[in-house]
N, C-alpha and C. Protein backbone atom coordinates (compact mmCIF):
# COMPACT_ATOMS: atom_id res chain seq x y z
N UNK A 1 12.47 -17.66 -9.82
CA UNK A 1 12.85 -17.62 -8.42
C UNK A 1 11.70 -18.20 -7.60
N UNK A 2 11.96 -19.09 -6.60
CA UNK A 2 10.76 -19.72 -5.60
C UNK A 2 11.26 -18.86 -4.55
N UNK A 3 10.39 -19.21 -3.53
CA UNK A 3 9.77 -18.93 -2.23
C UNK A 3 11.21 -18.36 -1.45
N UNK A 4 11.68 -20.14 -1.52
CA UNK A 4 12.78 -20.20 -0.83
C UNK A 4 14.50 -18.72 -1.00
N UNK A 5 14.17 -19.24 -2.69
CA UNK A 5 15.26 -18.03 -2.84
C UNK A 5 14.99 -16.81 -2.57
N UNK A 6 13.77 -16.63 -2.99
CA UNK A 6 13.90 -15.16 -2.18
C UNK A 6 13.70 -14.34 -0.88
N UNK A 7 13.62 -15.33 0.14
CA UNK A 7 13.86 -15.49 1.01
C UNK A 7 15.36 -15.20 1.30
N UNK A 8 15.99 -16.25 0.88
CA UNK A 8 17.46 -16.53 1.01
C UNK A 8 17.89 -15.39 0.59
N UNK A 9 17.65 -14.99 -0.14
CA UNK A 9 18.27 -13.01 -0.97
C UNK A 9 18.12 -11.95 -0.18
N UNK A 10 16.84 -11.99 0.21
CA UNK A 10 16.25 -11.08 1.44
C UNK A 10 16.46 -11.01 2.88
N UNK A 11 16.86 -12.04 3.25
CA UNK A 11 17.03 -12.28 4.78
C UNK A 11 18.09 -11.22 5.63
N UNK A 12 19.29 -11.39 4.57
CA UNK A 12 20.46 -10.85 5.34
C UNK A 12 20.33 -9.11 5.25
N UNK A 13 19.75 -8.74 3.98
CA UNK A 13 19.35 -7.11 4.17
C UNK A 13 18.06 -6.66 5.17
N UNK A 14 17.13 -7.98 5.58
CA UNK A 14 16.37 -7.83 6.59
C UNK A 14 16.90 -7.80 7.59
N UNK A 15 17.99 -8.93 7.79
CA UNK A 15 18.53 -8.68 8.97
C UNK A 15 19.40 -7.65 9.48
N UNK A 16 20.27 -6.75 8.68
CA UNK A 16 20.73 -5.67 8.57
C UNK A 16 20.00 -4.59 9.09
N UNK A 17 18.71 -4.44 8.67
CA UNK A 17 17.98 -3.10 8.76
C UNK A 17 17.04 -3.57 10.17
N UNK A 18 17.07 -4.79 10.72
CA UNK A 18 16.68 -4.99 12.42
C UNK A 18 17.56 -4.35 13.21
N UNK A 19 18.73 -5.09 12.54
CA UNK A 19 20.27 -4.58 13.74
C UNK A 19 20.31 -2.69 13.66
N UNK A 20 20.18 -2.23 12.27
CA UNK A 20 20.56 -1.38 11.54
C UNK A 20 19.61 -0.16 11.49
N UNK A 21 18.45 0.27 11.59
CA UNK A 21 17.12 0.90 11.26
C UNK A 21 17.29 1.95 10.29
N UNK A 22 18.70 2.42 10.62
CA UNK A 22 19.09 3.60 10.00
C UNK A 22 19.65 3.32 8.31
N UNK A 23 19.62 1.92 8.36
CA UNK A 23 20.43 1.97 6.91
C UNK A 23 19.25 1.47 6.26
N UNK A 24 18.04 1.02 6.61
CA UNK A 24 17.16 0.94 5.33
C UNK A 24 15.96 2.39 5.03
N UNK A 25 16.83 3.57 5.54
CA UNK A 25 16.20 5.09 4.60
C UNK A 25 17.06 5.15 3.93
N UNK A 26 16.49 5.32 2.94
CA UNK A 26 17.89 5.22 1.15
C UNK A 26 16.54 6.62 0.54
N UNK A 27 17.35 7.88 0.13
CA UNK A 27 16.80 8.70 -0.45
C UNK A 27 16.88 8.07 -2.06
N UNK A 28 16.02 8.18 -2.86
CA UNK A 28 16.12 8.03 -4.14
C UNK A 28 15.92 9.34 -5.11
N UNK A 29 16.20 9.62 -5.90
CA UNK A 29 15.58 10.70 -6.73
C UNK A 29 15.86 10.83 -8.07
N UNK A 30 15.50 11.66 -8.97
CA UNK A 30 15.19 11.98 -10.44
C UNK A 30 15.71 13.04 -10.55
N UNK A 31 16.08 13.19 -11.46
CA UNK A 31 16.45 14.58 -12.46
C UNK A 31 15.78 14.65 -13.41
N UNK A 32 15.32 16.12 -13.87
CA UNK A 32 15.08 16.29 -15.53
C UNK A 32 15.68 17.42 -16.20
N UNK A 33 15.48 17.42 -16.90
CA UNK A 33 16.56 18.13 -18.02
C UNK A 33 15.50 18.84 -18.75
N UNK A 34 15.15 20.39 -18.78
CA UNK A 34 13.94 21.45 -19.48
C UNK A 34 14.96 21.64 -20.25
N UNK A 35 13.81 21.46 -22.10
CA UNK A 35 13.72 21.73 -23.13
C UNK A 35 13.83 22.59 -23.52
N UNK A 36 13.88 23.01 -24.73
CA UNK A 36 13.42 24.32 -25.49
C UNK A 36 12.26 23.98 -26.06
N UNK A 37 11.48 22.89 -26.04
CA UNK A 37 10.34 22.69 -26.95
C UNK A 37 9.45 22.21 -25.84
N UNK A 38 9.29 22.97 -24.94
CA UNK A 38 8.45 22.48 -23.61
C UNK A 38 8.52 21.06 -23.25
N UNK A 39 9.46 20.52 -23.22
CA UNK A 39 9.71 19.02 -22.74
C UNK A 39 10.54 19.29 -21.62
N UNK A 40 10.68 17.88 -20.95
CA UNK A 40 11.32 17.50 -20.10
C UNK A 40 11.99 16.31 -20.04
N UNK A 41 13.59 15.95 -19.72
CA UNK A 41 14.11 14.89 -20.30
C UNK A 41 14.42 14.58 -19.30
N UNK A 42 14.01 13.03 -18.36
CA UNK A 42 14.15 12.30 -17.28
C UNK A 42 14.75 10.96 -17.49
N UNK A 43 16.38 10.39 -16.98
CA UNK A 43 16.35 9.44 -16.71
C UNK A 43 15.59 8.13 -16.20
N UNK A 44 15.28 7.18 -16.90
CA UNK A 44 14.45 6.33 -16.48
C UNK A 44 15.22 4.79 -15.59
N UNK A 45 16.16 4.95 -15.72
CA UNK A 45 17.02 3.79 -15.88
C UNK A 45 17.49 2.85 -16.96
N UNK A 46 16.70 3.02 -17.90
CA UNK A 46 17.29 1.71 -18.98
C UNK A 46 17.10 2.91 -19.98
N UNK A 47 16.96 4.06 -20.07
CA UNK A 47 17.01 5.09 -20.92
C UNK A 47 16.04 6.33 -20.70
N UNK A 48 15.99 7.51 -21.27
CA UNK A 48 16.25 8.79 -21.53
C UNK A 48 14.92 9.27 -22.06
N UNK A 49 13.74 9.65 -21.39
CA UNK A 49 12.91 9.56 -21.48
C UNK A 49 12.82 11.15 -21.48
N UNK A 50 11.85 11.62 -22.55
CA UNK A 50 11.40 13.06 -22.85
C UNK A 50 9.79 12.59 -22.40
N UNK A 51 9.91 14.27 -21.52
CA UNK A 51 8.21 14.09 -21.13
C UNK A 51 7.77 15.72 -21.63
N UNK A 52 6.61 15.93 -22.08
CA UNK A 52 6.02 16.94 -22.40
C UNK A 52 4.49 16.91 -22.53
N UNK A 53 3.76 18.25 -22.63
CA UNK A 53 2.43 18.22 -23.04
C UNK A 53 1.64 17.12 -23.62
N UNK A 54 0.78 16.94 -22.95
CA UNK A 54 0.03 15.66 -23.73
C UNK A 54 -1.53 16.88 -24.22
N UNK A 55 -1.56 15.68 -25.44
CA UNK A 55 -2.71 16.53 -26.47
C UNK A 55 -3.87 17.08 -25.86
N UNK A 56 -4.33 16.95 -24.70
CA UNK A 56 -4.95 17.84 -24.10
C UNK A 56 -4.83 18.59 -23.77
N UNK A 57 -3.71 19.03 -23.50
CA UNK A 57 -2.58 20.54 -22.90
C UNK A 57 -2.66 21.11 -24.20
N UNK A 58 -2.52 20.64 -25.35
CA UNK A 58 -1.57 21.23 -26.68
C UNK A 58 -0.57 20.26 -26.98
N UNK A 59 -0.39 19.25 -26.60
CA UNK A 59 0.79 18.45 -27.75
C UNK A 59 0.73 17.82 -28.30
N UNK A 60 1.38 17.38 -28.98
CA UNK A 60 1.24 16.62 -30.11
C UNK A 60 1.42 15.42 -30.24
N UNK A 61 1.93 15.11 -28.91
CA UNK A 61 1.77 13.20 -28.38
C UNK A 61 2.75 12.94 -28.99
N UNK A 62 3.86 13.25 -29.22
CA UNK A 62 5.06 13.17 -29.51
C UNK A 62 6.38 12.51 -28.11
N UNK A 63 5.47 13.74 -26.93
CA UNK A 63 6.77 13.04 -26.07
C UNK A 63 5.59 12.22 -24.85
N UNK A 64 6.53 11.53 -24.00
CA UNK A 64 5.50 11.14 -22.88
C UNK A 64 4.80 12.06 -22.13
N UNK A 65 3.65 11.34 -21.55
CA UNK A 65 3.23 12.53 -21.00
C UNK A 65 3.47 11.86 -19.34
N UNK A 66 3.73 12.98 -18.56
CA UNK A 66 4.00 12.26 -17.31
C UNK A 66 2.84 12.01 -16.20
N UNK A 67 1.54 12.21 -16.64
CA UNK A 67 0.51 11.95 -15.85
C UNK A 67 0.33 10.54 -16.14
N UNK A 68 0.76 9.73 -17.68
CA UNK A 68 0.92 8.46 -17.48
C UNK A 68 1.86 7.64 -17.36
N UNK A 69 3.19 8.54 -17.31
CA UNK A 69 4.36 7.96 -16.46
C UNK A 69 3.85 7.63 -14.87
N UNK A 70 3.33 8.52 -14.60
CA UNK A 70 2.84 8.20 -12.77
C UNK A 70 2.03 6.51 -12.51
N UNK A 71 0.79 6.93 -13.89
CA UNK A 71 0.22 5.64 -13.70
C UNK A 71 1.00 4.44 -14.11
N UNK A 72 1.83 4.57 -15.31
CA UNK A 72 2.87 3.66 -15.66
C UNK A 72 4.06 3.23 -14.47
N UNK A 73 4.42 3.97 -13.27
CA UNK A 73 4.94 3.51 -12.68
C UNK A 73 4.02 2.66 -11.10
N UNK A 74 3.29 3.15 -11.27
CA UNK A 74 1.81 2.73 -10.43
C UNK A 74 2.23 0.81 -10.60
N UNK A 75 2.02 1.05 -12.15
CA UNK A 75 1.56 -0.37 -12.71
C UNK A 75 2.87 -1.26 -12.32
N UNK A 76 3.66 -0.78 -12.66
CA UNK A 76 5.11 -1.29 -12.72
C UNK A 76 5.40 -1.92 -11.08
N UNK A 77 5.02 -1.07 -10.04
CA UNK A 77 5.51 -1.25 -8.44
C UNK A 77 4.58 -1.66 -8.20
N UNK A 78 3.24 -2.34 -8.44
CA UNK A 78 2.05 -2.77 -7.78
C UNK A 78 2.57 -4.21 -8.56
N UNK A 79 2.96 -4.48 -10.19
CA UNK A 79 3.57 -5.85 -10.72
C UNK A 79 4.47 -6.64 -10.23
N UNK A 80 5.13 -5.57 -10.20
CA UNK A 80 6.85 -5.81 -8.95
C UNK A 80 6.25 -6.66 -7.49
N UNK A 81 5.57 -6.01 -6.95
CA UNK A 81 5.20 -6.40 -5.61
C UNK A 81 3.96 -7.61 -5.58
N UNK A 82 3.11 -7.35 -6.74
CA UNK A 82 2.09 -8.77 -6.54
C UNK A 82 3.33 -9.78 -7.20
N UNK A 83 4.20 -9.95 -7.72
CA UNK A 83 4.83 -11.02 -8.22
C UNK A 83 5.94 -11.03 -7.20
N UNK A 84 6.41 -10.57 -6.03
CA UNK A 84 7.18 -10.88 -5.16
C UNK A 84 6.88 -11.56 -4.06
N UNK A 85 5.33 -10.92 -3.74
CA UNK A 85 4.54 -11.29 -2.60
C UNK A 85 3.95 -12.68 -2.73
N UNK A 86 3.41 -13.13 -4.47
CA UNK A 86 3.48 -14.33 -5.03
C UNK A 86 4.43 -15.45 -4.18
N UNK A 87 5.40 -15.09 -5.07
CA UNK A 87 6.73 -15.84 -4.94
C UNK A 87 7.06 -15.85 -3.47
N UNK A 88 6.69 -15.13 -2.71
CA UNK A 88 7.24 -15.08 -1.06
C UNK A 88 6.18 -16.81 -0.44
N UNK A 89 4.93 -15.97 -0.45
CA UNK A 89 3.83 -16.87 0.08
C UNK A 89 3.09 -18.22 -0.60
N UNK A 90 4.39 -18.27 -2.13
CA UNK A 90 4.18 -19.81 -2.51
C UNK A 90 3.09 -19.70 -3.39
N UNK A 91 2.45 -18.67 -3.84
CA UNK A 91 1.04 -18.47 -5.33
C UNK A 91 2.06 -18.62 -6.69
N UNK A 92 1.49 -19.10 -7.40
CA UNK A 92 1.85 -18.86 -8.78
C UNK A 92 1.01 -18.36 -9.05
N UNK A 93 1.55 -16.77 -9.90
CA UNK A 93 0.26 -15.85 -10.49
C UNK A 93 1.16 -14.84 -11.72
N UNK A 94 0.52 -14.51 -12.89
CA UNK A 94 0.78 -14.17 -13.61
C UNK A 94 -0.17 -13.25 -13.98
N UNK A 95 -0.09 -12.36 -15.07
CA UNK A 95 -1.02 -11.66 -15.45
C UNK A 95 -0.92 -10.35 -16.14
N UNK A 96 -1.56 -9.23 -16.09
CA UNK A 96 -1.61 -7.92 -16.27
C UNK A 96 -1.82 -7.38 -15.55
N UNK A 97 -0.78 -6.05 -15.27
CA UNK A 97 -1.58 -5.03 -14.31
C UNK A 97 -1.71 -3.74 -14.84
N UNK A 98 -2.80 -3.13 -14.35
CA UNK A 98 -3.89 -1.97 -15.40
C UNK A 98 -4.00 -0.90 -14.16
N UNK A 99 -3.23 0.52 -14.86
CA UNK A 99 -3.74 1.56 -13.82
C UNK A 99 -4.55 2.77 -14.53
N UNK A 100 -5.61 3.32 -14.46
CA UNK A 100 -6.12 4.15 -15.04
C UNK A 100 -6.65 5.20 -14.20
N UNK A 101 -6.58 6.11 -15.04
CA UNK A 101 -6.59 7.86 -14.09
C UNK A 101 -7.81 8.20 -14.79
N UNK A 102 -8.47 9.62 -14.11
CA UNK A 102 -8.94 10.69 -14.37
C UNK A 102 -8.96 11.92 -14.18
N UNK A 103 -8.75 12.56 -15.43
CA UNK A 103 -8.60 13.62 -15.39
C UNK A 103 -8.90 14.89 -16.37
N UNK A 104 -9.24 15.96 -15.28
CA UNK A 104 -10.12 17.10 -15.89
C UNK A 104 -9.19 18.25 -16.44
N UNK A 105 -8.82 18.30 -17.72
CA UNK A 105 -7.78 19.08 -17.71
C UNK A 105 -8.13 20.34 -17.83
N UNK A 106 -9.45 20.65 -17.55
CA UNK A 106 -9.69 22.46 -17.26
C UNK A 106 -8.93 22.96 -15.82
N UNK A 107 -8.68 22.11 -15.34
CA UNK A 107 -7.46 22.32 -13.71
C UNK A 107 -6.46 22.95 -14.29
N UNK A 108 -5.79 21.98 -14.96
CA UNK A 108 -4.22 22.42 -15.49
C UNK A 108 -4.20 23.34 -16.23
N UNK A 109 -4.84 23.83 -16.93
CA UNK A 109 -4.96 24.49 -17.93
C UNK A 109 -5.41 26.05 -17.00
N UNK A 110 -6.13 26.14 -16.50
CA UNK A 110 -6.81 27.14 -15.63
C UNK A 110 -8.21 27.77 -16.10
N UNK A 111 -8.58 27.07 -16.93
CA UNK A 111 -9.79 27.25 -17.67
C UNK A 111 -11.22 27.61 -16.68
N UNK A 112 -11.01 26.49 -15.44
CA UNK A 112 -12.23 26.18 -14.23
C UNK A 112 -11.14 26.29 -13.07
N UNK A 113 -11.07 27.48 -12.13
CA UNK A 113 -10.33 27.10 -10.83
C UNK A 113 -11.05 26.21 -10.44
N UNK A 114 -12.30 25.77 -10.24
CA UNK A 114 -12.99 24.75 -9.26
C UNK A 114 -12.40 23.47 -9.83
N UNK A 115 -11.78 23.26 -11.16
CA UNK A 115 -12.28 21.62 -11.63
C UNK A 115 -10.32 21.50 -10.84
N UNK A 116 -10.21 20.18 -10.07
CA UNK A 116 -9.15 20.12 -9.64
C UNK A 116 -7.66 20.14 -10.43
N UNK A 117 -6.71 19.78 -10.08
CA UNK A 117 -5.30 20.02 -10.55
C UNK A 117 -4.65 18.43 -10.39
N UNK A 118 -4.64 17.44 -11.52
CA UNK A 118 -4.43 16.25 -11.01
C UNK A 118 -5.53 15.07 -11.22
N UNK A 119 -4.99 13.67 -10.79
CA UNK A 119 -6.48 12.68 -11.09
C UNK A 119 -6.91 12.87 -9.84
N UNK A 120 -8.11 13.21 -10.13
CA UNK A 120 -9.65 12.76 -9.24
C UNK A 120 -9.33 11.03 -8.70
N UNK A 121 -9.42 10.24 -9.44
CA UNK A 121 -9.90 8.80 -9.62
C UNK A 121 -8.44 8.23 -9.59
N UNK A 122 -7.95 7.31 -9.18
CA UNK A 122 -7.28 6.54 -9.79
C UNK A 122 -7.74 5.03 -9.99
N UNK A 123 -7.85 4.25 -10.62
CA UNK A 123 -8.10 2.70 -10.51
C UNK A 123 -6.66 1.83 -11.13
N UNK A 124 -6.52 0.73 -10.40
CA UNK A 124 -5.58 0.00 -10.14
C UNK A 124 -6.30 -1.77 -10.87
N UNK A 125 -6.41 -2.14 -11.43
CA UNK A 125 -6.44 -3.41 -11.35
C UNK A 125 -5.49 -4.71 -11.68
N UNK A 126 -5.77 -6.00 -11.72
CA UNK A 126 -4.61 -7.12 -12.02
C UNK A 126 -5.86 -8.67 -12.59
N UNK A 127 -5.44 -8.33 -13.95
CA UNK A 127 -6.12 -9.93 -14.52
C UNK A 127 -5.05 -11.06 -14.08
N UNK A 128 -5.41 -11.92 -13.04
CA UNK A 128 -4.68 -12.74 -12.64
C UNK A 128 -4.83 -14.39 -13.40
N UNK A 129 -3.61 -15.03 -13.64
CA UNK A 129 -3.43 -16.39 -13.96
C UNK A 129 -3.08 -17.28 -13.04
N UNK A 130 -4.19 -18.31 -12.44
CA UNK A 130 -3.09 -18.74 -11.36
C UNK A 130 -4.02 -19.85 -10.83
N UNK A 131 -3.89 -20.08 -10.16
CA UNK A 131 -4.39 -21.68 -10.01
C UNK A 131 -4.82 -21.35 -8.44
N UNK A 132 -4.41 -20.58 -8.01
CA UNK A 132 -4.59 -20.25 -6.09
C UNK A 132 -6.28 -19.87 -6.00
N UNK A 133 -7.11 -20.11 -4.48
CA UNK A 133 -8.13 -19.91 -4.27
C UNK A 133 -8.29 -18.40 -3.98
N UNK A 134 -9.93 -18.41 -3.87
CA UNK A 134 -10.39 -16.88 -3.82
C UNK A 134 -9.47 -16.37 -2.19
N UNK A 135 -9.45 -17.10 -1.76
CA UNK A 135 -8.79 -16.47 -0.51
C UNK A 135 -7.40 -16.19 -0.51
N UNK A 136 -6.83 -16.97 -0.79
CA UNK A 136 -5.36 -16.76 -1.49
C UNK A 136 -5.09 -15.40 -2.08
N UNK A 137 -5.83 -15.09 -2.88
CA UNK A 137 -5.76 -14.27 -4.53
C UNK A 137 -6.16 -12.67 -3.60
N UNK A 138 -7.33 -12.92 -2.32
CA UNK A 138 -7.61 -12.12 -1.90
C UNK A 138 -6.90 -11.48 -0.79
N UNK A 139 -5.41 -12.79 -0.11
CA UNK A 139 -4.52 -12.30 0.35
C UNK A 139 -3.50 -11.53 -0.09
N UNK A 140 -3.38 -12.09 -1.39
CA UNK A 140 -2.75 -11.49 -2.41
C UNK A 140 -2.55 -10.01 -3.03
N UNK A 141 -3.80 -10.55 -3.13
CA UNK A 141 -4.26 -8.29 -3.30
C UNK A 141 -4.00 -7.38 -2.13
N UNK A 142 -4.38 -8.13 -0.78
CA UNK A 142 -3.99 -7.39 0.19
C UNK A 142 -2.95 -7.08 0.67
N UNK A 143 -1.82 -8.05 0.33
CA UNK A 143 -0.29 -7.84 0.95
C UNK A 143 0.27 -6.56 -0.24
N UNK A 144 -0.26 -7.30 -1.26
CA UNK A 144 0.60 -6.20 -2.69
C UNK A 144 -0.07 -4.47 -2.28
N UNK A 145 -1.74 -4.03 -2.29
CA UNK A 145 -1.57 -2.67 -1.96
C UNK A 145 -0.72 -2.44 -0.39
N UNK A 146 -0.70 -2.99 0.65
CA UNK A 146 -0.12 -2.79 1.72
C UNK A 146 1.38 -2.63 1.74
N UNK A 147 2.44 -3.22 0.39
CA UNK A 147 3.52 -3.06 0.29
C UNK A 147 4.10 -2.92 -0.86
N UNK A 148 2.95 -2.66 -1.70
CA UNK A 148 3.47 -1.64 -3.28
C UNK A 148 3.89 0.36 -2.49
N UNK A 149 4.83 0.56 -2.89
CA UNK A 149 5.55 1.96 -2.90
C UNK A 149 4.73 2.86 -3.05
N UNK A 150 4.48 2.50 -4.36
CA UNK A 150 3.52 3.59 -5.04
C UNK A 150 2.71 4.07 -5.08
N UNK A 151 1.72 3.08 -4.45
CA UNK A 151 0.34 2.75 -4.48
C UNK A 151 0.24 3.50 -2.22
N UNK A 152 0.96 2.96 -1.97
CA UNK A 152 1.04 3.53 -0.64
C UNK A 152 1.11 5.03 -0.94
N UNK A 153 2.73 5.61 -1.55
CA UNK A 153 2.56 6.92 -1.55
C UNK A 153 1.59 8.03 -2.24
N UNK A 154 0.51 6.81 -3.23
CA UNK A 154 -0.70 8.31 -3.71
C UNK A 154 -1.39 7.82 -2.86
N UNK A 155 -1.71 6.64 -1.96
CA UNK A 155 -2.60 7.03 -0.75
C UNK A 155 -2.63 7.77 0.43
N UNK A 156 -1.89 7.92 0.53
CA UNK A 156 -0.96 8.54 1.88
C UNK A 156 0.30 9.88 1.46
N UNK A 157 -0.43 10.78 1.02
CA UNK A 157 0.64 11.49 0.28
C UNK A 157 1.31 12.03 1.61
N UNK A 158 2.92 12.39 0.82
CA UNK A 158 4.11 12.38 1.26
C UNK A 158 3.78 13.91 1.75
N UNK A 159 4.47 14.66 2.97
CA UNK A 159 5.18 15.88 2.45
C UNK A 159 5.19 16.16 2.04
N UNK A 160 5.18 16.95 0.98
CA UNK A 160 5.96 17.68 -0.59
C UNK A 160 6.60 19.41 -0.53
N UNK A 161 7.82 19.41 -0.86
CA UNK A 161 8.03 20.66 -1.07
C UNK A 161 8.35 21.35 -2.29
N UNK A 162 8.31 22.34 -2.43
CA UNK A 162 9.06 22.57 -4.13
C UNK A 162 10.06 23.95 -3.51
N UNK A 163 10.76 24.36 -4.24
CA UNK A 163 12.03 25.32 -4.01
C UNK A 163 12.51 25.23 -5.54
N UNK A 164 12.85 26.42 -5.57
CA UNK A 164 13.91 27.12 -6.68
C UNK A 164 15.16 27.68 -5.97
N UNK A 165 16.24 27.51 -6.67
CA UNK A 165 17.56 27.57 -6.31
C UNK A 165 17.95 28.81 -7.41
């Protein structure tokens, strides 16, 4: 896809949500499905993903663990968006994108109330292929964290509530 088409794809749902404001909040959400073997079974879209303890908790690295589902989707909506933002502003760029966490699992565990609950750190990076200048590459980076999802919502955390029914 070039510049142009996606443009041409995009325009008329842009123009919709000018006229419209109200129709581009679209709630999204997940389900999971609790185990009997301390897992958790989450639709992914292209399949059926069991998440459970990772071997620092106690598991056996058997199912995913979802502290790197988070970063795995990190990677995924920061790829999505440097290769759209690419394609918008005319870069050809290719590459890898790398998200890596840290984390103290005496939090989760309850071992240290002080040591936190969650990554401390996150790092984000992208080995880029591409022929565009440092300024380019450096616009680049800037449009993608400014309009990656993901990367917005662990900077800027959301609200959050939890409830039992």
């Amino acid at each position: 896809m070039n510049s142009d088409e996606l443009k041409a794809m995009q325009a008329p749902i842009k123009d919709r949500y000018r006229e419209q404001p109200q129709a581009a909040f679209v709630t999204l959400s997940a389900e999971g499905r609790m185990g009997e073997d301390l897992s958790c079974s989450v639709q992914t879209g292209q399949a059926l993903t069991a998440a459970g303890l990772h071997p620092a908790t106690g598991g056996d690295g058997s199912f995913a663990c979802s502290g790197d589902m988070l970063l795995q989707a990190l990677a995924a909506c920061a790829g999505v968006t440097m290769r759209s933002v690419a394609t918008a502003i005319g870069i050809n760029a290719t590459g890898v994108v790398r998200a890596e966490g840290d984390l103290d699992f005496r939090g989760t565990l309850g071992v240290d109330k002080e040591a936190p609950v969650g990554f401390s750190d996150i790092r984000l990076s992208f080995e880029i292929e591409s022929d565009a200048s440092e300024e380019e590459l450096a616009t680049l980076l800037r449009l993608t964290e400014r309009y990656c999802v993901v990367l917005q919502t662990l900077a800027n955390s959301p609200t959050l509530t939890a409830t039992i029914a």
